[in-house]
C-alpha atoms as a PDB file:
ATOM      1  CA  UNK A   1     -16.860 -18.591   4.341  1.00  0.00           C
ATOM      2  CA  UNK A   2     -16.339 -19.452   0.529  1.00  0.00           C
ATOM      3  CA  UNK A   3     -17.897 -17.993  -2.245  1.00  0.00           C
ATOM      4  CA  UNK A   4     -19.526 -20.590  -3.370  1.00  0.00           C
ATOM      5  CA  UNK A   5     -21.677 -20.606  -0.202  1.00  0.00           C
ATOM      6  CA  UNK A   6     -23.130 -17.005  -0.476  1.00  0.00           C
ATOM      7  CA  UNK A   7     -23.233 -16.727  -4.273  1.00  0.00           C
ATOM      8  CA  UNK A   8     -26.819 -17.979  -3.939  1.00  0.00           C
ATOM      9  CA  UNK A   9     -27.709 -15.490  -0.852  1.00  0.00           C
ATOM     10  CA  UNK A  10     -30.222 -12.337  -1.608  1.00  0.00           C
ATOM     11  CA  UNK A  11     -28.751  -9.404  -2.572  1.00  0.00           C
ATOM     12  CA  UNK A  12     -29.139  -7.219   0.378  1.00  0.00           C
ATOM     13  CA  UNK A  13     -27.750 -10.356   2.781  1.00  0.00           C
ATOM     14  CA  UNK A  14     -25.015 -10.688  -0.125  1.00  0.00           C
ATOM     15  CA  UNK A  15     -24.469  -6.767   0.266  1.00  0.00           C
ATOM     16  CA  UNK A  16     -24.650  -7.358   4.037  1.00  0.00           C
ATOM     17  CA  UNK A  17     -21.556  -9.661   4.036  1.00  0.00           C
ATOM     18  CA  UNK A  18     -19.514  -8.077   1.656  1.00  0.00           C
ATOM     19  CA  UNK A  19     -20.032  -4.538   1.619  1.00  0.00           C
ATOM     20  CA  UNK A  20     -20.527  -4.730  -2.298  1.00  0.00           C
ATOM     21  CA  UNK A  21     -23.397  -5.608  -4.317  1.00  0.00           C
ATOM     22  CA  UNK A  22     -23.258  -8.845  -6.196  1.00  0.00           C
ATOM     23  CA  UNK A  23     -23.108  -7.198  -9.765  1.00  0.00           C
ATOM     24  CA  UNK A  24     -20.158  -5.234  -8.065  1.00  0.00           C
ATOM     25  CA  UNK A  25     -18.620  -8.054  -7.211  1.00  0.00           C
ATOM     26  CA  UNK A  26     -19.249  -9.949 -10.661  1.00  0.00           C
ATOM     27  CA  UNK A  27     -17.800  -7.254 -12.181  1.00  0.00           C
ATOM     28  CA  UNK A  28     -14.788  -7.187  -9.472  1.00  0.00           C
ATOM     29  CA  UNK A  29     -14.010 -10.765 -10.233  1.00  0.00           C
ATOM     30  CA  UNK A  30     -13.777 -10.100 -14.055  1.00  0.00           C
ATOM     31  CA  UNK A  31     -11.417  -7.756 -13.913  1.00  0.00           C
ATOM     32  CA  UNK A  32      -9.060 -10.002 -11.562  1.00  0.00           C
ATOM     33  CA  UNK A  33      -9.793 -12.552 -14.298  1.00  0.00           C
ATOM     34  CA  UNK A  34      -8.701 -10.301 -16.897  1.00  0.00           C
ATOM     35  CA  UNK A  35      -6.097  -8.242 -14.788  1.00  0.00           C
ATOM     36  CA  UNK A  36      -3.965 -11.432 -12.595  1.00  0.00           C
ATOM     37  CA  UNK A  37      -2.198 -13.906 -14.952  1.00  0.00           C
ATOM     38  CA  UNK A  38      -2.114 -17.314 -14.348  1.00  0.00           C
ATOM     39  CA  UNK A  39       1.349 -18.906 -13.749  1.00  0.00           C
ATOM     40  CA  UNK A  40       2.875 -21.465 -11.359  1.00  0.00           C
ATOM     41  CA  UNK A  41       1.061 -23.473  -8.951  1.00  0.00           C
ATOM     42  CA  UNK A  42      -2.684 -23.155  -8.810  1.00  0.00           C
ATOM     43  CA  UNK A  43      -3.480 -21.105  -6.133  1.00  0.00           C
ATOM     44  CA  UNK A  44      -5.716 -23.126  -3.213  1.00  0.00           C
ATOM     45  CA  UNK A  45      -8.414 -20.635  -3.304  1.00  0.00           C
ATOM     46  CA  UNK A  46     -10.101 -19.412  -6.286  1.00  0.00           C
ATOM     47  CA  UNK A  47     -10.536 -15.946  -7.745  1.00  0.00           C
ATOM     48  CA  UNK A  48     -13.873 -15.535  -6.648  1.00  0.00           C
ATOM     49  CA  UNK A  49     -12.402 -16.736  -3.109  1.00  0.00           C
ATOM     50  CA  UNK A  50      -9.569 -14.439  -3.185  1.00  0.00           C
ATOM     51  CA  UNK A  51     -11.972 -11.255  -3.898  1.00  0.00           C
ATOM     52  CA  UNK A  52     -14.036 -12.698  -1.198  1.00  0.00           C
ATOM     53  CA  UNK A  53     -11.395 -12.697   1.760  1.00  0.00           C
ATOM     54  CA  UNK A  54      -9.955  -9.330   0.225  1.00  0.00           C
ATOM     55  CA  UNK A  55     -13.618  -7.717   0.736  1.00  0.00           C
ATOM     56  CA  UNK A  56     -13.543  -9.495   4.612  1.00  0.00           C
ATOM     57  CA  UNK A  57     -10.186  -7.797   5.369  1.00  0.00           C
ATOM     58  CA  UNK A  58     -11.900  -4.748   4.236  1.00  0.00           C
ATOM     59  CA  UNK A  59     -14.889  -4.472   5.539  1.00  0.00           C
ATOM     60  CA  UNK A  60     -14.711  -6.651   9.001  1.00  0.00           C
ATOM     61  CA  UNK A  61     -11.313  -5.167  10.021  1.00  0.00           C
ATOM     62  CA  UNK A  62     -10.194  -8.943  10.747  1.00  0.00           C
ATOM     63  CA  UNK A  63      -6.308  -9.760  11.007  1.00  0.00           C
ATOM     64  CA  UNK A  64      -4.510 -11.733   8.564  1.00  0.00           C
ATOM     65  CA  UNK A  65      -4.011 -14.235  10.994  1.00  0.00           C
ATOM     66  CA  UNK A  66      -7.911 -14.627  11.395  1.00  0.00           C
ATOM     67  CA  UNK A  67      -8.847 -14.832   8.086  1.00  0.00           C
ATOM     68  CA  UNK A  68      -5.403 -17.120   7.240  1.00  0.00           C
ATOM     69  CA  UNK A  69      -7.199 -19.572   9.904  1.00  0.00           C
ATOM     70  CA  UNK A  70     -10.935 -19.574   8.214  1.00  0.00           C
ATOM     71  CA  UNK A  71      -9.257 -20.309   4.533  1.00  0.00           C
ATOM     72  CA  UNK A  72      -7.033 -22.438   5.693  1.00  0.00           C
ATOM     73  CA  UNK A  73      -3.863 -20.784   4.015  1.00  0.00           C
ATOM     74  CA  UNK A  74      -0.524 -18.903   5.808  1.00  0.00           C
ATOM     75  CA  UNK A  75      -0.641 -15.562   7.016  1.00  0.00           C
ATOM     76  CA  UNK A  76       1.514 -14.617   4.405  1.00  0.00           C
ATOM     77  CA  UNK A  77      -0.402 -15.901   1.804  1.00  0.00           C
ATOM     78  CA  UNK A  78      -3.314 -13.711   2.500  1.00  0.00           C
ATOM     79  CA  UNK A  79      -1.290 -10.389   2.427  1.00  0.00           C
ATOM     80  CA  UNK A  80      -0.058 -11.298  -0.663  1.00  0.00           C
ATOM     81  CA  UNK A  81      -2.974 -12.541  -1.790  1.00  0.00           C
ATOM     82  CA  UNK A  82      -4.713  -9.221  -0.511  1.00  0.00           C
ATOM     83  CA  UNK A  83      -1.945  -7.022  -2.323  1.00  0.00           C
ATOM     84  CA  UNK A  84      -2.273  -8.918  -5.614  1.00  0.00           C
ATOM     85  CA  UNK A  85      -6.381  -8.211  -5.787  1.00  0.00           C
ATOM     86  CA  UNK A  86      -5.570  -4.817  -4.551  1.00  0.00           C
ATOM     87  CA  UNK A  87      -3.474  -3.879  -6.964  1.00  0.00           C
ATOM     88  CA  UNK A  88      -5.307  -5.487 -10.104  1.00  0.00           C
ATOM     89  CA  UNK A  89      -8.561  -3.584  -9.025  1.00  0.00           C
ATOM     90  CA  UNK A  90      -6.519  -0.132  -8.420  1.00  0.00           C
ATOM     91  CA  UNK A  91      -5.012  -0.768 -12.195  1.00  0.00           C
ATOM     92  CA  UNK A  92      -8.259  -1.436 -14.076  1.00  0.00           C
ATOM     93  CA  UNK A  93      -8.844   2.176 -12.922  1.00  0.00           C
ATOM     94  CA  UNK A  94     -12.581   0.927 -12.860  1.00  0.00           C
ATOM     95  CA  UNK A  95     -12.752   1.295  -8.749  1.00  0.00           C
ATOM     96  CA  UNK A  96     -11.644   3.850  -7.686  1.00  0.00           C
ATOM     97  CA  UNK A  97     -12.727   6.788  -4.836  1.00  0.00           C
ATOM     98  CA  UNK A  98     -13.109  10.292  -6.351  1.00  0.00           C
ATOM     99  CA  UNK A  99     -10.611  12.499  -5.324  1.00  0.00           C
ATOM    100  CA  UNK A 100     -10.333  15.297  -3.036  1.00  0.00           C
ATOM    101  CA  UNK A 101     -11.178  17.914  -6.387  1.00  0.00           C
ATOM    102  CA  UNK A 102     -14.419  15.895  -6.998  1.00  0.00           C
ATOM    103  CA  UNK A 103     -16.214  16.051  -3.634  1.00  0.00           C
ATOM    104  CA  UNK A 104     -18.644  18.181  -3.153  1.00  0.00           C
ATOM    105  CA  UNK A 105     -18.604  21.300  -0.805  1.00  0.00           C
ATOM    106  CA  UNK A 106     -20.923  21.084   2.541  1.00  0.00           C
ATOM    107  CA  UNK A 107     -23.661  23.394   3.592  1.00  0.00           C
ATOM    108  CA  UNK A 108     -22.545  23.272   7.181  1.00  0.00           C
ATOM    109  CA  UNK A 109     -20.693  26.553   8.536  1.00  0.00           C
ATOM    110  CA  UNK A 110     -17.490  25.976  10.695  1.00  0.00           C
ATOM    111  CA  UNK A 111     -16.985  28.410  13.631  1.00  0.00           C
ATOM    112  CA  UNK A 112     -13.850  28.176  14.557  1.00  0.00           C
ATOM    113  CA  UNK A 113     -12.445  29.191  18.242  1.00  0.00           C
ATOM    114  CA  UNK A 114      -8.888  30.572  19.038  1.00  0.00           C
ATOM    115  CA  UNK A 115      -7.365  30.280  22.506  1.00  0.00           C
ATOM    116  CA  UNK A 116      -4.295  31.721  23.594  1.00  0.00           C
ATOM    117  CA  UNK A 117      -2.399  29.468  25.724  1.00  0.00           C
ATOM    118  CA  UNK A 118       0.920  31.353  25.365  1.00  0.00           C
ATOM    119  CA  UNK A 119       3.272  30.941  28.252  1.00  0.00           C
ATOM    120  CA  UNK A 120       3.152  33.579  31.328  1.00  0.00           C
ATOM    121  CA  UNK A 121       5.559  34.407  33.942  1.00  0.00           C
ATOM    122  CA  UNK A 122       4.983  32.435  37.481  1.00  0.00           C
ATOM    123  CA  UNK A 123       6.288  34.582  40.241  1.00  0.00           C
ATOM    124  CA  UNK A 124       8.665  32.254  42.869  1.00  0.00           C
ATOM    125  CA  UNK A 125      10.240  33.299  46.250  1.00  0.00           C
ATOM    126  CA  UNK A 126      14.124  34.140  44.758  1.00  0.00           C
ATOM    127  CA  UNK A 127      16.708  31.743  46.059  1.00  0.00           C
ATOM    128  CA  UNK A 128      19.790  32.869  48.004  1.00  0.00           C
ATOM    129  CA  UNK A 129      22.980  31.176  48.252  1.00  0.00           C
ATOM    130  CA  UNK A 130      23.060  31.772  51.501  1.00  0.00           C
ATOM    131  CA  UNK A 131      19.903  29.733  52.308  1.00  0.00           C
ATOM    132  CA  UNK A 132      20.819  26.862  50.513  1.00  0.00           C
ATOM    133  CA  UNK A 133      24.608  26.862  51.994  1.00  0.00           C
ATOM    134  CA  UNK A 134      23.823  26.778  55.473  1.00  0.00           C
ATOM    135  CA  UNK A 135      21.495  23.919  55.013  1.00  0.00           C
ATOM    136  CA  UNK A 136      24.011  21.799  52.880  1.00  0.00           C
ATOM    137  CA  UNK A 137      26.810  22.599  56.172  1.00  0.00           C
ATOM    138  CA  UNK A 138      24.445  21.695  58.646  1.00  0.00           C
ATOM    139  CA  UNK A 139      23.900  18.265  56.466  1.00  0.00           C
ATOM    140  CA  UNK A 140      27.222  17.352  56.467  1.00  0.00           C
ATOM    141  CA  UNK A 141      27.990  18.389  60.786  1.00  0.00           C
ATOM    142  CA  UNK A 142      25.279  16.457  61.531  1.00  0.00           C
ATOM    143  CA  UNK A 143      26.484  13.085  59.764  1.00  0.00           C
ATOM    144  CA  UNK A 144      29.749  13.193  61.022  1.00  0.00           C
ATOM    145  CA  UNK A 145      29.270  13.808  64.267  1.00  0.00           C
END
């Protein structure tokens, strides 16, 4: 699936596909236009394409492998391709979760349980040598004879 084929798409299908809304992912796509430089070869897919397959390794949980067959590049061009995008969106510092300071504290009450499953004692019949000697002699009379 390219981008050009869902740009046109409602916004909740859009949503649907991507897991982002389509102003979040216009404004995902120009900071990887600002952020990654152009140098080199042209890439084969575009930005927009790039974002695209990084937001389907995201949100559909699909191997490399998978997603290297429906763009029709290498399996190592998607993980770098995925790292690159990753990294430009982490570095605009304009995506980014809140952390663990920001969230907010829940109403629910935890009730917590201990159980003490310390070791105990097992009480076993005591061995005696001279149990265990008469058996191994008898063993060894009975195979040579």
């Amino acid at each position: 699936m390219r981008y050009t084929e869902i740009k046109d798409r409602k916004p909740a299908e859009f949503k649907r596909l991507t897991g982002v809304k389509p102003a979040t992912f216009e404004k995902m796509l120009s900071v990887l236009e600002r952020e990654l430089r152009n140098f080199g070869r042209p890439p084969k897919l575009s930005r927009a394409d790039q974002l695209l397959m990084t937001l389907m390794y995201w949100r559909e949980y699909r191997t490399q492998f998978h997603i290297a067959g429906t763009y029709g590049v290498s399996e190592s061009t998607v993980c770098r391709t995925i790292k690159k995008v990753e990294d430009a969106l982490v570095r605009s510092g304009e995506f980014r979760l809140p952390g663990k300071k920001t969230l907010q504290p829940s109403d629910t009450q935890i009730e917590v349980i201990l159980v003490d499953v310390s070791e105990q004692p097992i009480e076993r019949p005591k061995k005696s040598k001279k149990d265990t000697t008469v058996a191994k002699r008898s063993g060894i009379r009975k195979k040579h004879r």
